[in-house]
Protein backbone atom coordinates (compact mmCIF):
# COMPACT_ATOMS: atom_id res chain seq x y z
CA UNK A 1 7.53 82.98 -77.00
CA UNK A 2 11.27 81.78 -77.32
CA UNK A 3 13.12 80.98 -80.65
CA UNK A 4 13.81 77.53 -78.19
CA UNK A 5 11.46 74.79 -76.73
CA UNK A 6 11.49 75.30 -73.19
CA UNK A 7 9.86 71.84 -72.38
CA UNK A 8 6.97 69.37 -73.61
CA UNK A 9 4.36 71.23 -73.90
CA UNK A 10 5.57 74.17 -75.41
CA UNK A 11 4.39 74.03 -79.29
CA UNK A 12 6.33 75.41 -82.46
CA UNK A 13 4.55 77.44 -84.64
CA UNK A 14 4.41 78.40 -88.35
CA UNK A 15 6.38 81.89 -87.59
CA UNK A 16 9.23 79.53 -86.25
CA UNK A 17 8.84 80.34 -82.81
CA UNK A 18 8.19 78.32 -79.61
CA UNK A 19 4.90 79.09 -77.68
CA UNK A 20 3.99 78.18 -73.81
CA UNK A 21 1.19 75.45 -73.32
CA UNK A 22 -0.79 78.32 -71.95
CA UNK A 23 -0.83 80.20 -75.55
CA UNK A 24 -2.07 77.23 -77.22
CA UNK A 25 -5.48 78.58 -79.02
CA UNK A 26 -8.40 75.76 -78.53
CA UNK A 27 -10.10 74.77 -81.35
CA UNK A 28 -13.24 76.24 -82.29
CA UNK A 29 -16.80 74.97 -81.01
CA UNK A 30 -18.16 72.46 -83.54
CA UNK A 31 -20.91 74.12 -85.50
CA UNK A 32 -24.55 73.68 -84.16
CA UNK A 33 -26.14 70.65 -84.98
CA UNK A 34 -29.21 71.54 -87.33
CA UNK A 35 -32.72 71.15 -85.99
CA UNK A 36 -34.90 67.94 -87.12
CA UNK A 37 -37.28 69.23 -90.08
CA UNK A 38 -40.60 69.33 -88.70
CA UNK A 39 -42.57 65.94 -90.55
CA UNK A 40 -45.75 67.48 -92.52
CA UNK A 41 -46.86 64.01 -93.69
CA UNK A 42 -48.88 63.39 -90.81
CA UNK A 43 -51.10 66.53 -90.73
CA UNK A 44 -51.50 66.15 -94.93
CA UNK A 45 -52.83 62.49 -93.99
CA UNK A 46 -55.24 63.64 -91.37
CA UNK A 47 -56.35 66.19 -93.79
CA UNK A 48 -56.79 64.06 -96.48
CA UNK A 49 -59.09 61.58 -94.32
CA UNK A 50 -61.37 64.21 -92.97
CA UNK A 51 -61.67 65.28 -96.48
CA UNK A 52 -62.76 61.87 -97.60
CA UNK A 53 -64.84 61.23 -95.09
CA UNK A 54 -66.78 64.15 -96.00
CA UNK A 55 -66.85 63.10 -99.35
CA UNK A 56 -68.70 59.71 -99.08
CA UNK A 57 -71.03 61.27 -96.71
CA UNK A 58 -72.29 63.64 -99.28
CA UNK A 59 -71.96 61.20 -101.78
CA UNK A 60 -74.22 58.98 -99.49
CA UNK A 61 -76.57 61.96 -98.48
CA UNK A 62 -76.79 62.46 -102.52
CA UNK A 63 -77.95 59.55 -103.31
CA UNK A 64 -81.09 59.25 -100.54
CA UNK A 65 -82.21 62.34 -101.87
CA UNK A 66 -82.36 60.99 -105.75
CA UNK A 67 -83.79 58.19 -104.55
CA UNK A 68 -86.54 60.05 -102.80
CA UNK A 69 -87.09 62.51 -105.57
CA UNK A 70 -87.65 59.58 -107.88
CA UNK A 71 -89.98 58.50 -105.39
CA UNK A 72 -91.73 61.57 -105.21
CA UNK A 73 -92.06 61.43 -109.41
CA UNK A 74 -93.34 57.93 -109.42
CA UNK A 75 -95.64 58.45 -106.48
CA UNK A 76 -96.95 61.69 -109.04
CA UNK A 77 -96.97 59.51 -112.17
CA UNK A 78 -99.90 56.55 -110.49
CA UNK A 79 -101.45 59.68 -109.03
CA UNK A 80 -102.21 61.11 -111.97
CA UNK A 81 -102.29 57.82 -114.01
CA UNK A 82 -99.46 57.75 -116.19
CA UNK A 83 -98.07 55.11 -117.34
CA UNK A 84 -94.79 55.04 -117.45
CA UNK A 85 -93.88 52.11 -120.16
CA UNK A 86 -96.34 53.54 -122.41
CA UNK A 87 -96.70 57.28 -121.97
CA UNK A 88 -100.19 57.37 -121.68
CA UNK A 89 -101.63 60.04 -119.53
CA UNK A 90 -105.26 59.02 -118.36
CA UNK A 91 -105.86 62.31 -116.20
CA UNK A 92 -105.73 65.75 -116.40
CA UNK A 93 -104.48 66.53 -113.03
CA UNK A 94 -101.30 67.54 -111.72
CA UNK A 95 -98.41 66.97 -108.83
CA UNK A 96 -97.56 69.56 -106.35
């Protein structure tokens, strides 16, 4: 420290005095860069397929069992001899 520069690289600081090159402070690191987000959009989409798939297939398996239940009933109906567009029962037996 001198109150005089004592060549080009010595630096003047804010208390009015001249410094050596060797007491110049560095700057500080720059800050860390922040980390990428983690995306979520692709795991919600897979999701969200399965899901869907899943749906129809119940939807699918829903509607093979209606239609085999209303199978069943009309197969019961001519066994038993009722007809449907009129109501008419002509036997006394019944479905199992």
């Amino acid at each position: 420290m001198s109150d005089v520069s004592n060549g080009p690289d010595w630096w003047l600081a804010s208390d009015g005095k001249w410094y050596p090159p060797q007491s110049v402070s560095t700057a500080p690191p720059p800050p860390p860069t922040p980390a990428a987000p983690t995306p979520v959009g692709n795991g919600m989409a897979v999701a969200g397929l399965v899901l869907g798939v899943i749906a129809v297939a119940l939807a699918i398996l829903g509607m093979v069992i209606i239609d085999q239940a209303v199978d069943d009933v009309d197969d019961c109906f001519d066994a038993i001899g009722h007809d449907v567009e009129t109501g008419a029962n002509t036997s006394e037996a019944a479905c199992d």
